[in-house]
N, C-alpha and C. Protein backbone atom coordinates (compact mmCIF):
# COMPACT_ATOMS: atom_id res chain seq x y z
N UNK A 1 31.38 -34.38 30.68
CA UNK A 1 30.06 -34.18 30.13
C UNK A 1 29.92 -32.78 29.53
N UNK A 2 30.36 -31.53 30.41
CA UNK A 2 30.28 -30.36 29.58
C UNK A 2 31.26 -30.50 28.60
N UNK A 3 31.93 -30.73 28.40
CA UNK A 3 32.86 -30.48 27.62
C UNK A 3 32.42 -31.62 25.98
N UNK A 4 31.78 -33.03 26.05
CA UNK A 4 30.82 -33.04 25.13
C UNK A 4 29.48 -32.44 24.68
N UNK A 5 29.01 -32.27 25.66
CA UNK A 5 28.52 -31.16 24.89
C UNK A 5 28.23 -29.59 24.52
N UNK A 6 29.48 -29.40 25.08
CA UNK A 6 30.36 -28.15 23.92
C UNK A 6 30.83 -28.37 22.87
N UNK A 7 31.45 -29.67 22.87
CA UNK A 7 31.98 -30.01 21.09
C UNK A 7 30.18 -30.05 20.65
N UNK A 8 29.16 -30.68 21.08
CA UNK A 8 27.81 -30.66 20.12
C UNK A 8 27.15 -29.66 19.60
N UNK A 9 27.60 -28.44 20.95
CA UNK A 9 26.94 -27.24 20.58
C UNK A 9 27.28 -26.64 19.47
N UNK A 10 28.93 -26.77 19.33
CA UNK A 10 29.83 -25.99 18.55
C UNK A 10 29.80 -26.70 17.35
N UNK A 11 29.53 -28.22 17.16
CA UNK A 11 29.26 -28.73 16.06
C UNK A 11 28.02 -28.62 15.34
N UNK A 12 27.09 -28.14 15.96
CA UNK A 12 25.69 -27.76 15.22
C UNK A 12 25.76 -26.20 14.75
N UNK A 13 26.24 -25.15 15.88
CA UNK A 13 26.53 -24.11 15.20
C UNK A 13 27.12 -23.92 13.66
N UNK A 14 27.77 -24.63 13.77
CA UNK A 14 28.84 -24.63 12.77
C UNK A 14 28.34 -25.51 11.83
N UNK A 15 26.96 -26.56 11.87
CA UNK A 15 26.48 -27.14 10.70
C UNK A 15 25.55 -26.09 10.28
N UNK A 16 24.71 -25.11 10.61
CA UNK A 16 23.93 -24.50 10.83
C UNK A 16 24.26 -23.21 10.08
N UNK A 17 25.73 -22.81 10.37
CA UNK A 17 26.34 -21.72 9.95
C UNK A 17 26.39 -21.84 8.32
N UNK A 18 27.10 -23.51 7.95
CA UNK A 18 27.16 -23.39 6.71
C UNK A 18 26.17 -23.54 5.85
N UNK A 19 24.77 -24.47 6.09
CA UNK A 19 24.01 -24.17 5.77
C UNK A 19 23.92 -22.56 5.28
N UNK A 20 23.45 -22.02 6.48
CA UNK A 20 23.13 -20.03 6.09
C UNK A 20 24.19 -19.65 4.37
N UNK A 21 25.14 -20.30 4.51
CA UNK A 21 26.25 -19.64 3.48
C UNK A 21 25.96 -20.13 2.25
N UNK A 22 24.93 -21.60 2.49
CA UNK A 22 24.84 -21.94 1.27
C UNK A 22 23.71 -21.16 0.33
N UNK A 23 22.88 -20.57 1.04
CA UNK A 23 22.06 -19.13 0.19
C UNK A 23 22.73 -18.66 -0.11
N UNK A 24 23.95 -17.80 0.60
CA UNK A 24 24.81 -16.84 -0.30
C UNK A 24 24.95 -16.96 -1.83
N UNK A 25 25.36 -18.18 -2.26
CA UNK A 25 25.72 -18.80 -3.51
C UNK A 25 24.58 -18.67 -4.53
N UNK A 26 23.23 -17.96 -4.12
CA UNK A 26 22.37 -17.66 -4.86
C UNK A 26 22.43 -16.17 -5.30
N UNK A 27 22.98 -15.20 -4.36
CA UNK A 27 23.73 -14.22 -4.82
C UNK A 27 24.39 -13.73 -6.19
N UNK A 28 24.15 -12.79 -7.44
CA UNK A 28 24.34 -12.22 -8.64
C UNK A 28 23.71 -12.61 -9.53
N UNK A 29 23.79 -12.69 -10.76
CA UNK A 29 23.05 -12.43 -12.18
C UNK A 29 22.85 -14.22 -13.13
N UNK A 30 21.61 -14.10 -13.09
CA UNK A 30 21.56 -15.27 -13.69
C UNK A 30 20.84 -15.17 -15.27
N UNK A 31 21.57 -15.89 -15.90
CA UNK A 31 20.57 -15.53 -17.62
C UNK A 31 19.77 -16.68 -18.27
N UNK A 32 19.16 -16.65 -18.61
CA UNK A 32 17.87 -18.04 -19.27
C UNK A 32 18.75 -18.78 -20.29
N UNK A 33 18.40 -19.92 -20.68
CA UNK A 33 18.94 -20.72 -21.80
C UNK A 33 20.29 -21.50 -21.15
N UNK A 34 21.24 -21.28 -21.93
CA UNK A 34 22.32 -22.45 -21.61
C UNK A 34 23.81 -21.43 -21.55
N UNK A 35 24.72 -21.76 -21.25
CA UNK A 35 26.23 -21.12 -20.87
C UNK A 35 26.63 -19.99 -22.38
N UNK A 36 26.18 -20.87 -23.46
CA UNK A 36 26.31 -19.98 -24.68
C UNK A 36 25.05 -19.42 -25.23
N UNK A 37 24.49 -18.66 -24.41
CA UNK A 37 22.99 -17.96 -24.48
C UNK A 37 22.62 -17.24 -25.27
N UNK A 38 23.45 -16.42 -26.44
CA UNK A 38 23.91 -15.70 -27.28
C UNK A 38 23.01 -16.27 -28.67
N UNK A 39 23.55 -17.64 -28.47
CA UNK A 39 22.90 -18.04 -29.67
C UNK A 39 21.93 -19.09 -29.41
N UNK A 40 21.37 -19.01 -28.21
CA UNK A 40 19.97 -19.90 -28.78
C UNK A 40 18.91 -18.90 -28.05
N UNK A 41 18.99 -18.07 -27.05
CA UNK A 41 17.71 -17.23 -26.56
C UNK A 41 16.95 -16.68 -27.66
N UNK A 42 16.12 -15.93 -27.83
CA UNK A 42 15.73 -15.03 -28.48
C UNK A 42 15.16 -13.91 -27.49
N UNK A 43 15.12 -13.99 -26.11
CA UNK A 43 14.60 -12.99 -25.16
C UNK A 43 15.42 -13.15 -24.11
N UNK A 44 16.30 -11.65 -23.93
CA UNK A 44 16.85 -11.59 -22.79
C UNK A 44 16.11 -11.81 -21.30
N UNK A 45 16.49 -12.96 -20.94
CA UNK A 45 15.58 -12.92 -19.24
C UNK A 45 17.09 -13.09 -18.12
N UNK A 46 17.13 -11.61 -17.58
CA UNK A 46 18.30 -12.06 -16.12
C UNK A 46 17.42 -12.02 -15.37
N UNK A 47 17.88 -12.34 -14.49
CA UNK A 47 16.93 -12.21 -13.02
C UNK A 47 18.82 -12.09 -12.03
N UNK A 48 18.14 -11.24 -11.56
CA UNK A 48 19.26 -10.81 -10.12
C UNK A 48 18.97 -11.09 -8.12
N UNK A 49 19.36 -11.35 -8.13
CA UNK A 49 19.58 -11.95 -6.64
C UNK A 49 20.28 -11.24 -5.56
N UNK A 50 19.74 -10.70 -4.57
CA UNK A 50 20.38 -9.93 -3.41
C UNK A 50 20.13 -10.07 -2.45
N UNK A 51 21.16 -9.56 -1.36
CA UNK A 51 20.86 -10.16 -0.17
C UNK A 51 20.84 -8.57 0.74
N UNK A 52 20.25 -7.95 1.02
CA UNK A 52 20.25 -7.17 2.44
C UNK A 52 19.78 -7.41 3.58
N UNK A 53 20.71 -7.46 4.43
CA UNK A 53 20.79 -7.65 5.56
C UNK A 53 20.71 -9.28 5.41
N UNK A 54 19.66 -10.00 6.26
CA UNK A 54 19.45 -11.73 5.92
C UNK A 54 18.67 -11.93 5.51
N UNK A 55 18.07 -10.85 4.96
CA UNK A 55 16.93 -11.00 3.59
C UNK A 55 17.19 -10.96 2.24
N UNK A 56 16.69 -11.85 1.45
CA UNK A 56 17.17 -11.63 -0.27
C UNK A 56 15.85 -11.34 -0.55
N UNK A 57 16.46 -11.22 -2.11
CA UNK A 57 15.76 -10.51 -2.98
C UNK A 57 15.79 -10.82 -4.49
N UNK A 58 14.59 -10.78 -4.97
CA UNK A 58 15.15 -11.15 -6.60
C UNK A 58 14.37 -9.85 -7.57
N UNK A 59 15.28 -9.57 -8.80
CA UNK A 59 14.93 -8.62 -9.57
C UNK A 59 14.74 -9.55 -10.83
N UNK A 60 13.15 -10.44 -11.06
CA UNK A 60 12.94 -11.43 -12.14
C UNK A 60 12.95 -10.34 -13.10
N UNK A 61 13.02 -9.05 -13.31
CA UNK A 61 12.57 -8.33 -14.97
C UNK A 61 14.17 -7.80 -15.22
N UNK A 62 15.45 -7.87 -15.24
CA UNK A 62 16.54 -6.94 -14.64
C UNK A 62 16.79 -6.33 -16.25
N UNK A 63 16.81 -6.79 -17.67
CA UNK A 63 16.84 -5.97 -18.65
C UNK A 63 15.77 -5.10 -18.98
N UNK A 64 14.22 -5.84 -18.91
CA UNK A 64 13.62 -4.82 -19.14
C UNK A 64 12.57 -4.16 -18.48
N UNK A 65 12.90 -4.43 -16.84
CA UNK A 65 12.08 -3.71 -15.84
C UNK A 65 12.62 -2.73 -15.60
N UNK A 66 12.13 -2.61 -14.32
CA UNK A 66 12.37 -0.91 -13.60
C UNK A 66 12.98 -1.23 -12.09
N UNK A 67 13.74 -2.07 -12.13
CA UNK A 67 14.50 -1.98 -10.95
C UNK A 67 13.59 -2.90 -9.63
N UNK A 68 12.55 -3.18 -9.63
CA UNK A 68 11.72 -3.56 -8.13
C UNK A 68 12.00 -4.92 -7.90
N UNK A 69 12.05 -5.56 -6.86
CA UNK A 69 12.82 -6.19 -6.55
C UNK A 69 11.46 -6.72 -5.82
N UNK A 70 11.44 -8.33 -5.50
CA UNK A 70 10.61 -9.29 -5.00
C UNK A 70 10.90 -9.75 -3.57
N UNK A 71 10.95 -9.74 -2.00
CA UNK A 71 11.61 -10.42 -0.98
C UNK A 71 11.34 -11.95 -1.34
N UNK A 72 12.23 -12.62 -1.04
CA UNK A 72 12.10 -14.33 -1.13
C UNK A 72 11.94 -14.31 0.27
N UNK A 73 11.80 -16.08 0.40
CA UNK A 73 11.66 -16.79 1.64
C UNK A 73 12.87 -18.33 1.52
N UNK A 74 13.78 -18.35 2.60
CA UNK A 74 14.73 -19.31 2.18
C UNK A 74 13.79 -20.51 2.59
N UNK A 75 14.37 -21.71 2.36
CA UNK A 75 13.24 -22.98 2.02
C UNK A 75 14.10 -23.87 2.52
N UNK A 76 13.70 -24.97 3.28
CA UNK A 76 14.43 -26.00 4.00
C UNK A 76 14.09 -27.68 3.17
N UNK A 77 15.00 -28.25 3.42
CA UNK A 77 14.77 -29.56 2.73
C UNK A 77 13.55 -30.36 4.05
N UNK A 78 14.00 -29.84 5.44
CA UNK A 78 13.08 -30.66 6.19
C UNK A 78 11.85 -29.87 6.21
N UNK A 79 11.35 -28.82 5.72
CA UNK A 79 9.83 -28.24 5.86
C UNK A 79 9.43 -28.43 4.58
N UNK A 80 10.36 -27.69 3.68
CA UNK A 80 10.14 -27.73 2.17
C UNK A 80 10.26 -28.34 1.17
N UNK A 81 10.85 -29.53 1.42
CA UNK A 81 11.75 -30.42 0.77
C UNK A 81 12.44 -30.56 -0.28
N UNK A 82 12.76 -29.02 -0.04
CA UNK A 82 13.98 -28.54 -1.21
C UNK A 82 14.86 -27.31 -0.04
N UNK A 83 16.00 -27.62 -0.90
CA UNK A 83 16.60 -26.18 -0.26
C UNK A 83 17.04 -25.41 -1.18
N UNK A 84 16.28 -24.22 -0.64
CA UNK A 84 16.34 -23.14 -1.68
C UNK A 84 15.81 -21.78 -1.21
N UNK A 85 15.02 -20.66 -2.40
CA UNK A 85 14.43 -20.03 -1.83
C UNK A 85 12.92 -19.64 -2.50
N UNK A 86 12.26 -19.22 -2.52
CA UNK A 86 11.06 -19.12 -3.14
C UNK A 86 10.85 -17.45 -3.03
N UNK A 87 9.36 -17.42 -3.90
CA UNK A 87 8.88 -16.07 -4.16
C UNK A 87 7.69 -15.97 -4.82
N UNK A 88 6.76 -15.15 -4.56
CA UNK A 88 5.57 -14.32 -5.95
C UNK A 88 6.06 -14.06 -6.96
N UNK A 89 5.84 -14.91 -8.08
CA UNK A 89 6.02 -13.97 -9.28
C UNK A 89 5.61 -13.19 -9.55
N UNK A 90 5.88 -11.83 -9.61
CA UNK A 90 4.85 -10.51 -10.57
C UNK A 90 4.60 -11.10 -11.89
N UNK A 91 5.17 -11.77 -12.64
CA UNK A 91 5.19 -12.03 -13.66
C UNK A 91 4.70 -13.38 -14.19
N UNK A 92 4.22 -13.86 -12.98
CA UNK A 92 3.38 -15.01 -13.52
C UNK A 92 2.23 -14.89 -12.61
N UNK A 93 1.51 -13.71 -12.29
CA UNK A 93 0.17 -13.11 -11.62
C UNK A 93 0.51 -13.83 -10.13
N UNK A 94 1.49 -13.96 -9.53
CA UNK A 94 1.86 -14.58 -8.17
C UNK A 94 1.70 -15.64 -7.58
N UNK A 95 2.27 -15.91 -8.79
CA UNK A 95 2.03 -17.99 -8.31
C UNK A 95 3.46 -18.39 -7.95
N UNK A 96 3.75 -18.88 -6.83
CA UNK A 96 5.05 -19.02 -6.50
C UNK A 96 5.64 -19.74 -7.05
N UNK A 97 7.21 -19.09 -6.92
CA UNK A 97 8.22 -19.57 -7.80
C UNK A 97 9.20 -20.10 -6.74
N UNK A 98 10.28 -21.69 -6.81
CA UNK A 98 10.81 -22.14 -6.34
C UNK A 98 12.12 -21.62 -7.10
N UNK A 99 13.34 -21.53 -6.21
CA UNK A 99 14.62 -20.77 -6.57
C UNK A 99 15.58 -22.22 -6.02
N UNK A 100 16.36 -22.88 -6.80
CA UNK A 100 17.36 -23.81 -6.26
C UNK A 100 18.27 -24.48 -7.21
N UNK A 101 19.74 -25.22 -6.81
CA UNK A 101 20.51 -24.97 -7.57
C UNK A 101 20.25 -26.05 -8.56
N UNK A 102 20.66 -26.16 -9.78
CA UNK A 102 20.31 -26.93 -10.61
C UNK A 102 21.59 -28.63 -10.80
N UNK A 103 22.68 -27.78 -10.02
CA UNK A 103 23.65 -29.08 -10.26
C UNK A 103 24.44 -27.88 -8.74
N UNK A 104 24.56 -29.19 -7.93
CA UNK A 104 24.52 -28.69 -6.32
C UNK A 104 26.36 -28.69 -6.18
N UNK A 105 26.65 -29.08 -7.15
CA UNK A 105 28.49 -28.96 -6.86
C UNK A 105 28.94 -27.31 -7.63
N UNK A 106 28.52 -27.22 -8.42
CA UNK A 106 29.57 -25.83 -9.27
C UNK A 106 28.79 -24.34 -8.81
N UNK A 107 27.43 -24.81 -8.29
CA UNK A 107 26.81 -23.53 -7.95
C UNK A 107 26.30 -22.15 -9.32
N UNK A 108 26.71 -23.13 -10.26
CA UNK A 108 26.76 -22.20 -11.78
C UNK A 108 25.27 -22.28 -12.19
N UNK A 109 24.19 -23.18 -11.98
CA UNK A 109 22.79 -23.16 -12.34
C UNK A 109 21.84 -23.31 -11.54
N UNK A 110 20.80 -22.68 -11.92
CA UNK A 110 19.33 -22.48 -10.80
C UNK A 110 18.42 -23.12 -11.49
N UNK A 111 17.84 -23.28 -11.04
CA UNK A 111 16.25 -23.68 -11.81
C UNK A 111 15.19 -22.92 -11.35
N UNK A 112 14.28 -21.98 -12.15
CA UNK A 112 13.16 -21.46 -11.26
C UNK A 112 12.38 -21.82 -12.43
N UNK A 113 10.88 -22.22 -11.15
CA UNK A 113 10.31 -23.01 -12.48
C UNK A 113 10.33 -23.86 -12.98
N UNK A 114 10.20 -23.96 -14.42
CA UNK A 114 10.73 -24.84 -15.32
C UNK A 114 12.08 -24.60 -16.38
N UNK A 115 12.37 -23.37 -15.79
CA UNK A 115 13.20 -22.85 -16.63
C UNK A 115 15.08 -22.85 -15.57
N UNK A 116 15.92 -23.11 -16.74
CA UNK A 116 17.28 -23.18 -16.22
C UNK A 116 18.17 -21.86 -16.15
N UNK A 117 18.72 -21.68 -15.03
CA UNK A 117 19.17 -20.27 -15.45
C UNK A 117 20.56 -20.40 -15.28
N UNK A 118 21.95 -19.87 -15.62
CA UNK A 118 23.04 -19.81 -15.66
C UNK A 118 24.16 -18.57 -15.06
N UNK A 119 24.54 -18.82 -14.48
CA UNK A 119 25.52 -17.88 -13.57
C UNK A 119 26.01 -17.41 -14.27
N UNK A 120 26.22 -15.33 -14.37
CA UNK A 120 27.01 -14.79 -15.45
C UNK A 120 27.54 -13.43 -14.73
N UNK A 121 28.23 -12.85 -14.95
CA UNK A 121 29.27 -11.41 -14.31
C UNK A 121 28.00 -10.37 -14.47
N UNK A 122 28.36 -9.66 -13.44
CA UNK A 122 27.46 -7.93 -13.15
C UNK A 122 27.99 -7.37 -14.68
N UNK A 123 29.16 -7.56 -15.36
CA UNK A 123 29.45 -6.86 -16.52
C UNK A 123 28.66 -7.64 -17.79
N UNK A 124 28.67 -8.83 -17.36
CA UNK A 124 27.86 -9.63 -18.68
C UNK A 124 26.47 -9.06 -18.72
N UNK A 125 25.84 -9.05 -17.82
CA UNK A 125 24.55 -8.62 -17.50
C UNK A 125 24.54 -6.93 -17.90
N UNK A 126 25.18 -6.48 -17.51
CA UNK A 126 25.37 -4.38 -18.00
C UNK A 126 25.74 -4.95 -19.75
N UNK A 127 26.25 -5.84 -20.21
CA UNK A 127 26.67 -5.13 -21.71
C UNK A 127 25.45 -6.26 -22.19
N UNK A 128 25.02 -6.80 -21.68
CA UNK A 128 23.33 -7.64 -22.50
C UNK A 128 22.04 -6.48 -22.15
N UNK A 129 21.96 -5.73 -21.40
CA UNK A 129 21.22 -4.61 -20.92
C UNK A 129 21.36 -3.65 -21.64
N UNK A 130 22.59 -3.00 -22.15
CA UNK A 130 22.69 -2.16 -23.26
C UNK A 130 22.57 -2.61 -24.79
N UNK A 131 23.23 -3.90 -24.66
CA UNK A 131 22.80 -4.39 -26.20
C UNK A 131 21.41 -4.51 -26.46
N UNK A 132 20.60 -4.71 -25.78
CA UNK A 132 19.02 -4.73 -25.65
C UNK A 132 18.33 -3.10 -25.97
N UNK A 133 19.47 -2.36 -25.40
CA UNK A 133 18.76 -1.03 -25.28
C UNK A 133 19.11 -0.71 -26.71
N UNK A 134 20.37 -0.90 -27.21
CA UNK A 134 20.22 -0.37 -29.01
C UNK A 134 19.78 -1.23 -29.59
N UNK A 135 19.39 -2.19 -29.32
CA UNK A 135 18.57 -2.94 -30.41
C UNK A 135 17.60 -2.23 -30.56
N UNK A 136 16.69 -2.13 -29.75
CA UNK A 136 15.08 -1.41 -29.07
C UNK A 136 15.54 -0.09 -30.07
N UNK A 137 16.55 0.86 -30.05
CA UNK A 137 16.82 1.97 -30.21
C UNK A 137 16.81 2.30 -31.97
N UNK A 138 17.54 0.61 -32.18
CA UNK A 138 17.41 0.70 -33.73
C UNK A 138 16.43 0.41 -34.24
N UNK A 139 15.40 -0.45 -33.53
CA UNK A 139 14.11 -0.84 -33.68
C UNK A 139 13.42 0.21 -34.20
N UNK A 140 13.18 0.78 -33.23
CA UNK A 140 12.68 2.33 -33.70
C UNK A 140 12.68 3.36 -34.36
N UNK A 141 13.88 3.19 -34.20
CA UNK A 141 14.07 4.18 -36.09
C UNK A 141 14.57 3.86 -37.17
N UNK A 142 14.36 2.40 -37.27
CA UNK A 142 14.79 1.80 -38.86
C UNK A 142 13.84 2.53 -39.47
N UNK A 143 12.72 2.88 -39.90
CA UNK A 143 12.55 3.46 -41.06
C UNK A 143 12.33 4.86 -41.11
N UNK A 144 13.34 5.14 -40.24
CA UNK A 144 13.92 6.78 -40.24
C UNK A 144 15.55 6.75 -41.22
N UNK A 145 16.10 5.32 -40.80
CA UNK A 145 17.52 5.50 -41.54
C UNK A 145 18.12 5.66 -42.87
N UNK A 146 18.42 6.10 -42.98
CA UNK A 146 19.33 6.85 -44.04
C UNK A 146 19.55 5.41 -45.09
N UNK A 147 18.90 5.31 -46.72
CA UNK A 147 19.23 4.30 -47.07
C UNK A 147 21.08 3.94 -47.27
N UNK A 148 22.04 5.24 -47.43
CA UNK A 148 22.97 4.88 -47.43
C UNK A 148 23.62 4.16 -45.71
N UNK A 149 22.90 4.35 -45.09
CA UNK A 149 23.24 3.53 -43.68
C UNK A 149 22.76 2.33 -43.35
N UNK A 150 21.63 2.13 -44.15
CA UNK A 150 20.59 0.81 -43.70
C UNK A 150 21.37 -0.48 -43.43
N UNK A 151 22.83 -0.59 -44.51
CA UNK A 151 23.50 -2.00 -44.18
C UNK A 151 24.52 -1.89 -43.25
N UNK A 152 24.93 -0.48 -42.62
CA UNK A 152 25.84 -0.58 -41.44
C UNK A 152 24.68 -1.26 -40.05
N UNK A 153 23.65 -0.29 -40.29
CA UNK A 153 22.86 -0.50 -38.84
C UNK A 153 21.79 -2.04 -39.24
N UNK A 154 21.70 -3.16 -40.14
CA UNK A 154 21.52 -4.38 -40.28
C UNK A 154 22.60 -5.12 -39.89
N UNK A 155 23.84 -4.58 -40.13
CA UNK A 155 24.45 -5.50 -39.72
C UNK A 155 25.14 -5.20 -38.04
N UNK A 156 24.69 -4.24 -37.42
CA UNK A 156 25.06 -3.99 -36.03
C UNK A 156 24.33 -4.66 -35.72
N UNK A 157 22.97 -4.66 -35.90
CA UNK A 157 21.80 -5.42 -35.43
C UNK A 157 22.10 -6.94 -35.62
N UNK A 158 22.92 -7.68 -36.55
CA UNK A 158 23.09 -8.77 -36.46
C UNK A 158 23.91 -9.12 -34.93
N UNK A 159 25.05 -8.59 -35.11
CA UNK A 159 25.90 -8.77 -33.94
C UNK A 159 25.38 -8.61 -32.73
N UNK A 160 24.76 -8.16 -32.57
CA UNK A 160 23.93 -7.91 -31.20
C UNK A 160 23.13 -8.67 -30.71
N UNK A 161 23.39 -9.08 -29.42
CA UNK A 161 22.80 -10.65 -28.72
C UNK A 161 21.26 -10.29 -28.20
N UNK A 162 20.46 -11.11 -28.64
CA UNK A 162 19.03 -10.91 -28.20
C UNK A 162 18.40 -9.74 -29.25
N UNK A 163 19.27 -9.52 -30.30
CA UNK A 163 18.29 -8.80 -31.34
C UNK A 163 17.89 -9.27 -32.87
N UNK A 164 16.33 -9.52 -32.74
CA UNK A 164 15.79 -10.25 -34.04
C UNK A 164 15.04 -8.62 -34.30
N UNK A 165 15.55 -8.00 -35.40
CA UNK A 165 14.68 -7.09 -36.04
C UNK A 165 14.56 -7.89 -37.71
N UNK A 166 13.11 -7.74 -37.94
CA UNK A 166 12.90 -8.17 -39.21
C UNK A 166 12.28 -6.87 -40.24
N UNK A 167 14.16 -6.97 -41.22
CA UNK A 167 13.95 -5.92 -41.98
C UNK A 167 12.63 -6.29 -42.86
């Protein structure tokens, strides 16, 4: 008898455990639109995901906020009837937002909202954050530029993901 139920104990631990791991997988940088985001967004939206300690966290503004970060609440299929995690939006005056995966095998998409988001590298996210920042940069002083420069810096501005400047 003890010894079944030690295998039960040890078998719930251990269902229990992986559960916990399956939040992990909500962990790093997610970007709006579809896998080739480049060319259909017109507004960079990442949102970032962290975990300290067994608390997460989401950063919904990550190109063009200031760093502050939201605590979530993880979400159960038997209370919540989703599993996932939730949050206040700052950005939608704090109407909660549901966080969960969008296709439960590859772990590559979320859905918050109504909107789909896509799994992408801490480096994809740093060089869409700077491309944003010279866009903004050229934004601003196009009609400071030099007409012999105007078609180098139109056409940087083309190449650059998430930048519509209308000369």
């Amino acid at each position: 008898m003890r010894y079944l139920i030690s295998i039960l104990l040890a078998l719930l631990i251990t269902a229990c455990s992986a559960n916990d791991n399956d939040y992990d997988n909500f962990i790093g940088f997610w970007v709006e639109g579809t896998p080739q985001f480049r060319s259909v967004a017109t507004r960079a939206n990442i949102v970032e995901i962290n975990k300290q300690g067994d608390s997460f966290f989401i950063n919904e503004n990550y190109v063009y906020g200031d760093g502050n970060t939201i605590p979530m609440k993880k979400l159960t299929e038997s209370q919540d009837l989703i599993n996932g995690l939730s949050y206040n939006s700052e950005m939608l005056l704090g109407i909660s937002n549901r966080v969960k995966f969008h296709d439960d095998e590859g772990y590559s998409s979320i859905g918050i909202f109504n909107t789909v988001f896509y799994r992408i590298s801490k480096e994809e996210a740093e060089q869409i954050k700077n491309a944003v920042e010279e866009c903004d940069e050229i934004e601003r002083n196009r009609f400071f530029i030099p007409k012999e420069q105007n078609e180098k810096y139109r056409q940087r501005a083309k190449e650059l993901p998430y930048c519509r400047i209308f000369w």
